[in-house]
Protein backbone atom coordinates (compact mmCIF):
# COMPACT_ATOMS: atom_id res chain seq x y z
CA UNK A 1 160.74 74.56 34.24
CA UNK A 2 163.71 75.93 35.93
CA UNK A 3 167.04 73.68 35.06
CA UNK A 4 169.85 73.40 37.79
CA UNK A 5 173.19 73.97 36.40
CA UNK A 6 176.27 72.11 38.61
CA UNK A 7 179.64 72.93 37.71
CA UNK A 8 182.42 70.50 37.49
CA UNK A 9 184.16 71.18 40.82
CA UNK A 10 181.02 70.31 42.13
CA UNK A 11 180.22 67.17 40.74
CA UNK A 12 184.12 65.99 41.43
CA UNK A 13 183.06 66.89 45.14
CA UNK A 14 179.73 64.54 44.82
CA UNK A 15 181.38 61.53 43.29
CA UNK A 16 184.34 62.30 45.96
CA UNK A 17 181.61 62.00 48.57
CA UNK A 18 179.93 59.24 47.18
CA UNK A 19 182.80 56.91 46.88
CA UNK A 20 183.22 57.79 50.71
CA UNK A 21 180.38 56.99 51.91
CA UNK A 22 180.36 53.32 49.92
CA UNK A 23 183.58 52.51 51.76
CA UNK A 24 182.48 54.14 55.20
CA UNK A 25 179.28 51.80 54.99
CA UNK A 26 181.98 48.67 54.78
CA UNK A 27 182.15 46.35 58.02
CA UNK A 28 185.55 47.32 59.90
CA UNK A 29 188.58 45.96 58.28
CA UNK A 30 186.94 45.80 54.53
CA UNK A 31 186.67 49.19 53.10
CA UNK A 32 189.96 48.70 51.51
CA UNK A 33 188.35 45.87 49.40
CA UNK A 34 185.81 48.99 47.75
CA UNK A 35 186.78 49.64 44.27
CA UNK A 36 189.04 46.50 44.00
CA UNK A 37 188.84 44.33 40.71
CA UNK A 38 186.05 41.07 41.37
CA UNK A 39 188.51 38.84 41.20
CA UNK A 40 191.14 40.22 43.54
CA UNK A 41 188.06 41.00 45.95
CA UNK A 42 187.28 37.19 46.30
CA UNK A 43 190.74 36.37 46.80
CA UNK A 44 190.86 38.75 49.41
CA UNK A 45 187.75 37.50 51.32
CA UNK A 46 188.42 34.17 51.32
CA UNK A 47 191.87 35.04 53.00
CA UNK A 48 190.09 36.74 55.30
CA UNK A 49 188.08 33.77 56.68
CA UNK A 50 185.11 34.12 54.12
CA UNK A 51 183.07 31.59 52.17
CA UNK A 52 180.86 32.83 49.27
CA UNK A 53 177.62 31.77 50.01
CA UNK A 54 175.58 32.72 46.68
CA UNK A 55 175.10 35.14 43.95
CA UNK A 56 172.65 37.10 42.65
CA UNK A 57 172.19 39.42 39.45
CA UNK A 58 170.13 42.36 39.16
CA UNK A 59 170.10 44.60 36.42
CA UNK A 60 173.48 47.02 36.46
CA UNK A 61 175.40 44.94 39.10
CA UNK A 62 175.71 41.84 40.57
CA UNK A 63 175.56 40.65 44.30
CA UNK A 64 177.49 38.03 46.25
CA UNK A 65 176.85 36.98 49.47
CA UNK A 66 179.65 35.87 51.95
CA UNK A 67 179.49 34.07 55.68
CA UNK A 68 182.27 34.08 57.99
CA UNK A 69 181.52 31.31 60.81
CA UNK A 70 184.47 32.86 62.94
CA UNK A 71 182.46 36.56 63.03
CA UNK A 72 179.05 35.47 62.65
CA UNK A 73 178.84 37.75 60.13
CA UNK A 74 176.99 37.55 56.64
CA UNK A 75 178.16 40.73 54.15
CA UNK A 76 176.59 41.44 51.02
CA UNK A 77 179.06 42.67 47.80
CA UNK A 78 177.89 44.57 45.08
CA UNK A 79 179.56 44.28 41.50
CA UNK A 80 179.41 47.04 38.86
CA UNK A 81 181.75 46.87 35.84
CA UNK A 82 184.27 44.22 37.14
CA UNK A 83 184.97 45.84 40.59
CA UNK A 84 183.89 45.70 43.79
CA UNK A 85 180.98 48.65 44.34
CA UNK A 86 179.82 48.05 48.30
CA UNK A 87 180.47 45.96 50.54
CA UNK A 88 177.83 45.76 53.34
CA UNK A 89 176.78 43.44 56.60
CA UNK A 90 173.49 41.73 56.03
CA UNK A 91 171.31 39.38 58.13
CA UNK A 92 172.93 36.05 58.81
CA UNK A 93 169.89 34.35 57.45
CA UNK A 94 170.55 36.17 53.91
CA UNK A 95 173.81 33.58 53.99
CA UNK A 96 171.40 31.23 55.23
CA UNK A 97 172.76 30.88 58.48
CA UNK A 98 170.98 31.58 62.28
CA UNK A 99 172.00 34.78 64.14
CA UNK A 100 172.76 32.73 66.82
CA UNK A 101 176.03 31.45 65.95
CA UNK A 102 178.68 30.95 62.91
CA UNK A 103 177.51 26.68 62.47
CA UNK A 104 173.55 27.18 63.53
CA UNK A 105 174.12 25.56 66.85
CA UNK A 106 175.14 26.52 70.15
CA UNK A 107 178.32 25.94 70.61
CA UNK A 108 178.15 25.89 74.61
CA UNK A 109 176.64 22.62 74.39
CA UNK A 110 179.07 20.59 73.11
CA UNK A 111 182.99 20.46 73.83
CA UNK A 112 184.63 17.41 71.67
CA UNK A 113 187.77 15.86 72.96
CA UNK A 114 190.34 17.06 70.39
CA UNK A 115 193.04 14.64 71.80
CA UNK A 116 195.54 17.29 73.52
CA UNK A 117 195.74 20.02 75.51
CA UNK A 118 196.04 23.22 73.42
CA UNK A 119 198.06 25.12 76.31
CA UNK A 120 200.76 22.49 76.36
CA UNK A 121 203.66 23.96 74.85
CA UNK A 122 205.09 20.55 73.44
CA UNK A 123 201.53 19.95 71.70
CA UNK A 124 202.01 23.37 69.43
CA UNK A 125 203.12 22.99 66.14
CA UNK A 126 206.73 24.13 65.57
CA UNK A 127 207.39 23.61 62.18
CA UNK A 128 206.83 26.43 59.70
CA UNK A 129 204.33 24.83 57.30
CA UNK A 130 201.85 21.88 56.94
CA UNK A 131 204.05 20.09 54.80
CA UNK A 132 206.50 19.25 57.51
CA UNK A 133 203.81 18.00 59.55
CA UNK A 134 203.59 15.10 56.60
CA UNK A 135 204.93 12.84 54.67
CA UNK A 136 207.28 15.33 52.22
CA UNK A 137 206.84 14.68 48.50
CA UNK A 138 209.28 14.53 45.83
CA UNK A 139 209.71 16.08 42.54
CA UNK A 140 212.81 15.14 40.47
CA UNK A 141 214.13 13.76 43.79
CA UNK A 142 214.27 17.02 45.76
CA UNK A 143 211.91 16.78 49.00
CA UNK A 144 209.71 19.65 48.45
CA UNK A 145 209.42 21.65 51.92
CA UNK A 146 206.89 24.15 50.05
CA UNK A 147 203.93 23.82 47.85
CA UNK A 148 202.18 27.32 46.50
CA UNK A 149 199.17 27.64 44.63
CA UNK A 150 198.83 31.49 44.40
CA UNK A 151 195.82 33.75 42.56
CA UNK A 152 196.26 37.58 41.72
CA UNK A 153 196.40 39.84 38.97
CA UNK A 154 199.45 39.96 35.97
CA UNK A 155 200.89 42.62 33.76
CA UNK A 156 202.39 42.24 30.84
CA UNK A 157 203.43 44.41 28.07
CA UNK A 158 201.10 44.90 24.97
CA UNK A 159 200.25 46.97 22.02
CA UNK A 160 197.50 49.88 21.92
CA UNK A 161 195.56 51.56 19.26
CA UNK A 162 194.68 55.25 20.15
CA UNK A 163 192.85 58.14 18.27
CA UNK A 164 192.99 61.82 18.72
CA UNK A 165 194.20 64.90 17.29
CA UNK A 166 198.48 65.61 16.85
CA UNK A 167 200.31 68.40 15.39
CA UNK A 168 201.56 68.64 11.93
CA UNK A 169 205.01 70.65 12.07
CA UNK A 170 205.01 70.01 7.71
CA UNK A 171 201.57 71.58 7.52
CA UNK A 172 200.92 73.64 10.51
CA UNK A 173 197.61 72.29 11.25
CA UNK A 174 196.67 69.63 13.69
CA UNK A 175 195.58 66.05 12.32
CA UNK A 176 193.46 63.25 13.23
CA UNK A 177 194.69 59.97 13.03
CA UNK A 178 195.79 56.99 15.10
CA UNK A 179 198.70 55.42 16.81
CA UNK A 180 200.36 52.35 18.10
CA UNK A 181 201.69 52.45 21.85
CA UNK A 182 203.30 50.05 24.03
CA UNK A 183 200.86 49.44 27.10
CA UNK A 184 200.68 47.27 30.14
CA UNK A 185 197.41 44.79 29.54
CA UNK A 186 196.12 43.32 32.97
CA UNK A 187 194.26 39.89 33.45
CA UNK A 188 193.57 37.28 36.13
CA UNK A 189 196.24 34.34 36.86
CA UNK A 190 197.53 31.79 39.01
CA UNK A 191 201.06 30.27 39.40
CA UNK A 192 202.35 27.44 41.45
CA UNK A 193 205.49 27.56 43.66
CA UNK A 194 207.37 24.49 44.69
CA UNK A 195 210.21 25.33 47.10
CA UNK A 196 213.28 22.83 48.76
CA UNK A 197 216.75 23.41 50.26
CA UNK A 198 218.25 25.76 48.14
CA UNK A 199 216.43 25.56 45.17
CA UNK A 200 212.88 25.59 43.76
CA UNK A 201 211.09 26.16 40.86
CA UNK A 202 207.46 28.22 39.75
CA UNK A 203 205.40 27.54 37.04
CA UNK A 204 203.47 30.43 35.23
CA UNK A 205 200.23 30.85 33.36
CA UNK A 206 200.76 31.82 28.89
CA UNK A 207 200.14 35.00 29.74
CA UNK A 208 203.37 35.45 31.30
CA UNK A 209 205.41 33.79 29.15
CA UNK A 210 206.93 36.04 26.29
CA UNK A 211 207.48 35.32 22.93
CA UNK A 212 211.19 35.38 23.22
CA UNK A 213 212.01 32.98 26.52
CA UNK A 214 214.41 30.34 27.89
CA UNK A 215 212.10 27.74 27.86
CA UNK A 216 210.91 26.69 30.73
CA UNK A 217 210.60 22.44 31.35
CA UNK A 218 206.45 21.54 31.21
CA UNK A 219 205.90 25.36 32.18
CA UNK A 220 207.99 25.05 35.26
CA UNK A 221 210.74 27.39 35.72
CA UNK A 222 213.79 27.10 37.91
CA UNK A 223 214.52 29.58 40.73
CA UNK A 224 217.51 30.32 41.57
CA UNK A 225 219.15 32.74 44.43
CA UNK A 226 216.46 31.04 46.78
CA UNK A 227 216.30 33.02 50.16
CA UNK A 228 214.20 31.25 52.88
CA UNK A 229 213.64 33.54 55.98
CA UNK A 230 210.98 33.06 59.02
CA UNK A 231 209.06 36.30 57.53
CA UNK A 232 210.08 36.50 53.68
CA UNK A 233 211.28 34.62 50.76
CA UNK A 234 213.10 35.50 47.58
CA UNK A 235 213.99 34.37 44.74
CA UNK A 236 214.85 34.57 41.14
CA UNK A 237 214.20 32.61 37.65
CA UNK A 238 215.29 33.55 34.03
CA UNK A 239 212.08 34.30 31.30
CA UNK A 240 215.28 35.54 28.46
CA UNK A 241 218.79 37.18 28.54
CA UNK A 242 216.82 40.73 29.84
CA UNK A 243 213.78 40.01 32.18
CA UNK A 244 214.76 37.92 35.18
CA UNK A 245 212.09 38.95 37.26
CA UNK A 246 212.09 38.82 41.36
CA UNK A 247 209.66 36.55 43.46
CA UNK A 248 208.96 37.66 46.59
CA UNK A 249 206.42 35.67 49.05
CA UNK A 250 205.16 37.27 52.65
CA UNK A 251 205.10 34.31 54.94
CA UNK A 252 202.77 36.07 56.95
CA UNK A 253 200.36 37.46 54.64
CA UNK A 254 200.35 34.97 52.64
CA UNK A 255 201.01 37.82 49.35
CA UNK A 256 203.27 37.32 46.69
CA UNK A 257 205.01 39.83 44.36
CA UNK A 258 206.49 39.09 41.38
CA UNK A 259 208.73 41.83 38.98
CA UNK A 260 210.02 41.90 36.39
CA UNK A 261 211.22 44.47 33.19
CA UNK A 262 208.58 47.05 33.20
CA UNK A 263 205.39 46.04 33.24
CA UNK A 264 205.88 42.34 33.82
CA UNK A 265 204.52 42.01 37.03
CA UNK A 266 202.06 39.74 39.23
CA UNK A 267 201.06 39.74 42.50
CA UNK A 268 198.53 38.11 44.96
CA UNK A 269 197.71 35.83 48.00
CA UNK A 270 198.91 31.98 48.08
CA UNK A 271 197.28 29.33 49.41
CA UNK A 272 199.38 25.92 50.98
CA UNK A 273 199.01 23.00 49.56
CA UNK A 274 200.80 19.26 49.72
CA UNK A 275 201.41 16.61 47.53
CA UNK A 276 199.50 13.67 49.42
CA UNK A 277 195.95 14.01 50.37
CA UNK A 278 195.47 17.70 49.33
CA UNK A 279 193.90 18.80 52.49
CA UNK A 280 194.54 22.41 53.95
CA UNK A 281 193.72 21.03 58.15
């Protein structure tokens, strides 16, 4: 039996190929999302317009199954070791849905009376978020004109154990042994922002709260050096005398970015909320 022997340039060159292909086989405007962490995927999707549909486990990976109604379009994610493998478009009827359109029925047939005309410039909404549109809510009698719930991905610093071989200058031999290093750990969080004229405050998850801190009030954290701009908004708040980390929030996008001292950091995409009936429309 003859043996085929591939060298490592090679097999770089397959796997180079291979992760290619998974992200050429993506729908248009997803192949970005291949090779993103699970949890920052879904976050992702549903920003997107997607609803996860179901989920499925086979034996090295796991699939999920997403519908968006605006596309018609059903896509099919595959899950190996926390991150997102392929992401493929599937058969409506594998999101249970009909091909025919995104809610099963034809849409042609039926035209509700929505109240106003959409083209009528003085029926558009002006004002820059929901909460405008309704009765404000208050929290230590400031009218809040912004509610944030936001999900992402947060750094913060840690210890690591490593093993491996280091040089002896004493002996002039090399050793085997281990060490302690200062590391950035990663994990899954969500924050909340609360915004009003010129101030605000954010509260954050344990795992970005050091040992040493202010002290925040009920995990809430003033801001302070509040910026709000049609496109962006900044702003600051105080974890200890040396990490006073920046908040930054895409208005557009809907992404926020939060930094800190090296390698306190978070970021992801918000979602609007208010403080009345909780509804999104």
């Amino acid at each position: 039996m003859s043996l085929v022997r591939i060298s490592m340039p090679m097999l770089a060159l397959v796997l180079a190929l291979s992760a290619q292909a998974a992200g050429a086989q993506a729908p248009q405007g997803l192949a970005d999302l291949v090779g993103a962490r699970a949890a920052g995927g879904e976050t992702e999707l549903r920003a997107r317009g997607y609803e996860r549909v179901k989920a499925e486990k086979s034996d090295d990976r796991s699939y999920t199954y997403w519908w968006s109604a605006s596309r018609s379009q059903c896509l099919s994610v595959a899950t190996k070791e926390g991150r997102y493998d392929s992401i493929v478009a599937t058969p409506a009827p594998d999101c249970g849905r009909s091909a025919r359109s995104g809610n099963d029925r034809d849409r042609s047939a039926y035209h509700p009376d929505i109240g106003y005309n959409p083209a009528t410039p003085s029926s558009q909404r002006q004002s820059p978020s929901y909460v405008q549109d309704r009765d404000r809510y208050q929290v230590e009698g400031q009218n809040v004109d912004l509610g944030l719930v936001c999900f992402g991905d947060g750094t913060r610093p840690g210890m690591a154990t490593s093993y491996g071989w280091t040089w002896n200058s004493r002996t002039e031999r090399y050793d085997y042994g281990n060490r302690t290093e200062m590391t950035g750990q990663q994990f899954d969080a969500s924050l909340m922002v609360q915004l009003w004229s010129g101030g605000g405050r954010i509260r954050l998850p344990k795992k970005l709260v050091p040992p040493i801190n202010s002290r925040g009030q009920d995990g809430w954290w003033d801001l302070y050096d509040v910026e709000q701009g049609p496109d962006m908004i900044r702003a600051r708040y105080r974890l200890n005398g040396l990490n006073k980390p920046q908040v930054t929030i895409d208005r557009r996008s809907g992404r926020i970015s939060v930094q800190g001292t090296a390698p306190y950091a978070f970021s992801g995409i918000c979602d609007l909320v208010d403080g009345s009936d909780h509804r999104r429309f």
